[in-house]
C-alpha atoms as a PDB file:
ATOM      1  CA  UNK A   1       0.000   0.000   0.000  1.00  0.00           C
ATOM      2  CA  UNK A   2       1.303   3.389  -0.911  1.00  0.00           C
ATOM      3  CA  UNK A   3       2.168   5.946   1.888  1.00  0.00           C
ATOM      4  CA  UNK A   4      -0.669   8.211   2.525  1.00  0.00           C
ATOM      5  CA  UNK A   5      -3.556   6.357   1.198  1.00  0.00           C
ATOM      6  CA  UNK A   6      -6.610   4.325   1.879  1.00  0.00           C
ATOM      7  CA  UNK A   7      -9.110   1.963   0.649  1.00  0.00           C
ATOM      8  CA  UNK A   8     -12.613   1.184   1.832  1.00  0.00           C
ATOM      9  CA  UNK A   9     -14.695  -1.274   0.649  1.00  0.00           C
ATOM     10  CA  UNK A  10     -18.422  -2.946   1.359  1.00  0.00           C
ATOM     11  CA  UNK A  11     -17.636  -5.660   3.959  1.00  0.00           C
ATOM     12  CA  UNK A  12     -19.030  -8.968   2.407  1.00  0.00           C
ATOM     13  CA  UNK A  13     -18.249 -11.332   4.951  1.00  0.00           C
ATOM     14  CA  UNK A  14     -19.276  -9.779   8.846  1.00  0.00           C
ATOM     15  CA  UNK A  15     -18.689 -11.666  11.876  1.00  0.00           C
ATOM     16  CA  UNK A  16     -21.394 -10.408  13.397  1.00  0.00           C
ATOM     17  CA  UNK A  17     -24.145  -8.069  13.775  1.00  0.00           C
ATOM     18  CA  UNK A  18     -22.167  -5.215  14.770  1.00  0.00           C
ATOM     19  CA  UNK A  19     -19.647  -5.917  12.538  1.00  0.00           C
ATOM     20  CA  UNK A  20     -19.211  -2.828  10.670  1.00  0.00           C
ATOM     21  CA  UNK A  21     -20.400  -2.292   6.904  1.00  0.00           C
ATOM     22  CA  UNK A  22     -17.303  -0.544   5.369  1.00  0.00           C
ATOM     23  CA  UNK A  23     -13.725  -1.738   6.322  1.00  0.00           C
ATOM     24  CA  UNK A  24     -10.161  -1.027   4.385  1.00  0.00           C
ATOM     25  CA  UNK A  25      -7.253  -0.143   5.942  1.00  0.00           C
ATOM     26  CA  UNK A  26      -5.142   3.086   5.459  1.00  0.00           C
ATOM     27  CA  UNK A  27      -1.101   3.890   5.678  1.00  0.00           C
ATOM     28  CA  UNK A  28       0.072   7.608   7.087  1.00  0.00           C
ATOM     29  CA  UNK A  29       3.720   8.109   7.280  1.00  0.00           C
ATOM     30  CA  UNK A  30       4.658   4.181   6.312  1.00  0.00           C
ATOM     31  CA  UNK A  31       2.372   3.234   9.523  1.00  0.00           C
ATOM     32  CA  UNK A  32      -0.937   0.944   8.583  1.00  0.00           C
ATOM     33  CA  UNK A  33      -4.147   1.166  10.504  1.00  0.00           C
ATOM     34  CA  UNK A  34      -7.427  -1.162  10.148  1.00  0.00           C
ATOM     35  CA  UNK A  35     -10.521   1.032   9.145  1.00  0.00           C
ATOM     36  CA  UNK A  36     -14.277   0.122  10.372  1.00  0.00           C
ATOM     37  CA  UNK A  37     -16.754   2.492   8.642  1.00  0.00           C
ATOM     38  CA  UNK A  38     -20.353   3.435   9.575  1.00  0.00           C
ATOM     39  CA  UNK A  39     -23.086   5.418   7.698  1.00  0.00           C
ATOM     40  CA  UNK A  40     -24.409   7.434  10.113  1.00  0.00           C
ATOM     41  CA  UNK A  41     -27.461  10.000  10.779  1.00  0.00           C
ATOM     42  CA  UNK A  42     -26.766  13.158  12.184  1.00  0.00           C
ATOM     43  CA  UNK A  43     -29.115  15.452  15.201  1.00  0.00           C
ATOM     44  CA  UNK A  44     -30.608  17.554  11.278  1.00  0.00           C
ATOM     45  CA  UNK A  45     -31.186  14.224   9.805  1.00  0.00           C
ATOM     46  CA  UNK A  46     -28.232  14.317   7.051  1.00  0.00           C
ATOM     47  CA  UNK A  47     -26.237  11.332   6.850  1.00  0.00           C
ATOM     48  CA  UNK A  48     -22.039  11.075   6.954  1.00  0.00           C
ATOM     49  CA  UNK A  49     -19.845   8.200   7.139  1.00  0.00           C
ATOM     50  CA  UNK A  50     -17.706   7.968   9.991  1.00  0.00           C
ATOM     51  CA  UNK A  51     -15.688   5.312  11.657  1.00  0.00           C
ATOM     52  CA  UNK A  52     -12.451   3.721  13.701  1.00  0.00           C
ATOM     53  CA  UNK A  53      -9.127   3.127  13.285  1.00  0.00           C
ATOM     54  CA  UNK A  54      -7.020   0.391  14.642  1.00  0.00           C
ATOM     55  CA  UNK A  55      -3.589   0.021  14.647  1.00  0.00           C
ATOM     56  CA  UNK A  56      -2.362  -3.505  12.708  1.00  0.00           C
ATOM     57  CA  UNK A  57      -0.411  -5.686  14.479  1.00  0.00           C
ATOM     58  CA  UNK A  58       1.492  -7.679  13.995  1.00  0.00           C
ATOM     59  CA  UNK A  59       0.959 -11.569  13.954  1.00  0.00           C
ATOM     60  CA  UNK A  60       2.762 -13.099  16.407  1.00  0.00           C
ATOM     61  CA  UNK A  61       4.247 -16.049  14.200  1.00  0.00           C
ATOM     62  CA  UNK A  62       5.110 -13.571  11.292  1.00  0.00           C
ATOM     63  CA  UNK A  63       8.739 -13.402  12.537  1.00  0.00           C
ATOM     64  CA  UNK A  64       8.856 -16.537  13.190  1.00  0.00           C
ATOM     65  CA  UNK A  65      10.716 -19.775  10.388  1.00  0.00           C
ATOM     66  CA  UNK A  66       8.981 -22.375   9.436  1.00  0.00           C
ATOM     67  CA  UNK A  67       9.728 -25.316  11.376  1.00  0.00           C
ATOM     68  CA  UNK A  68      12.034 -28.344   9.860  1.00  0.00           C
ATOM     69  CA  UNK A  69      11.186 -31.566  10.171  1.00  0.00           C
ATOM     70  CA  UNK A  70      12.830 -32.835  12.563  1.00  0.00           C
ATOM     71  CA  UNK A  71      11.204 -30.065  14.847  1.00  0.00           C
ATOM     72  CA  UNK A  72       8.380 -30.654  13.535  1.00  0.00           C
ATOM     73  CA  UNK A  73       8.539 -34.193  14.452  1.00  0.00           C
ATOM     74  CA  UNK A  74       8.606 -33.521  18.145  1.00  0.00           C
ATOM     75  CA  UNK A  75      11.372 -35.082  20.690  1.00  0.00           C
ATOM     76  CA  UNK A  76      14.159 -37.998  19.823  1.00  0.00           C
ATOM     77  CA  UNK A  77      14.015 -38.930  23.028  1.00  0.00           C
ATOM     78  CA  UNK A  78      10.675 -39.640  23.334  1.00  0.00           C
ATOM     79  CA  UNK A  79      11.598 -44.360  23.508  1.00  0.00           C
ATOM     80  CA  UNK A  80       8.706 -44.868  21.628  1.00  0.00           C
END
């Protein structure tokens, strides 16, 4: 994603009710955030989208290697 921009799209696939209807995520300064957008009504009655903004973290694997197969494979001195 470029520095400095967004995207925001319909969310087809909530997790639940309050899940929100519009989410994207957006970068500012290199640093990306997790959007959640709402249509809202205002006290006159005119309607404007407005929303959160999470920061992404990281998964905590992601730094992580793969594992070989031996260590996959579990203990050698398991006698069995």
């Amino acid at each position: 994603m470029k520095i400095n921009t967004f995207n925001l799209s319909r969310n087809t696939k909530p997790h639940s009710d309050t899940s929100a209807p519009y989410t994207g995520s957006v970068n500012i300064d290199g640093k990306e955030y997790w959007l959640n957008g709402y249509i809202n009504d205002s006290a006159d009655g005119s309607k404007y989208f407005g929303g959160y903004v999470n920061p992404k973290k990281p998964r905590a694997d992601a730094d992580k290697p793969p594992l070989s197969p031996q260590d996959a494979v579990g203990d050698d001195d398991i006698p069995f």
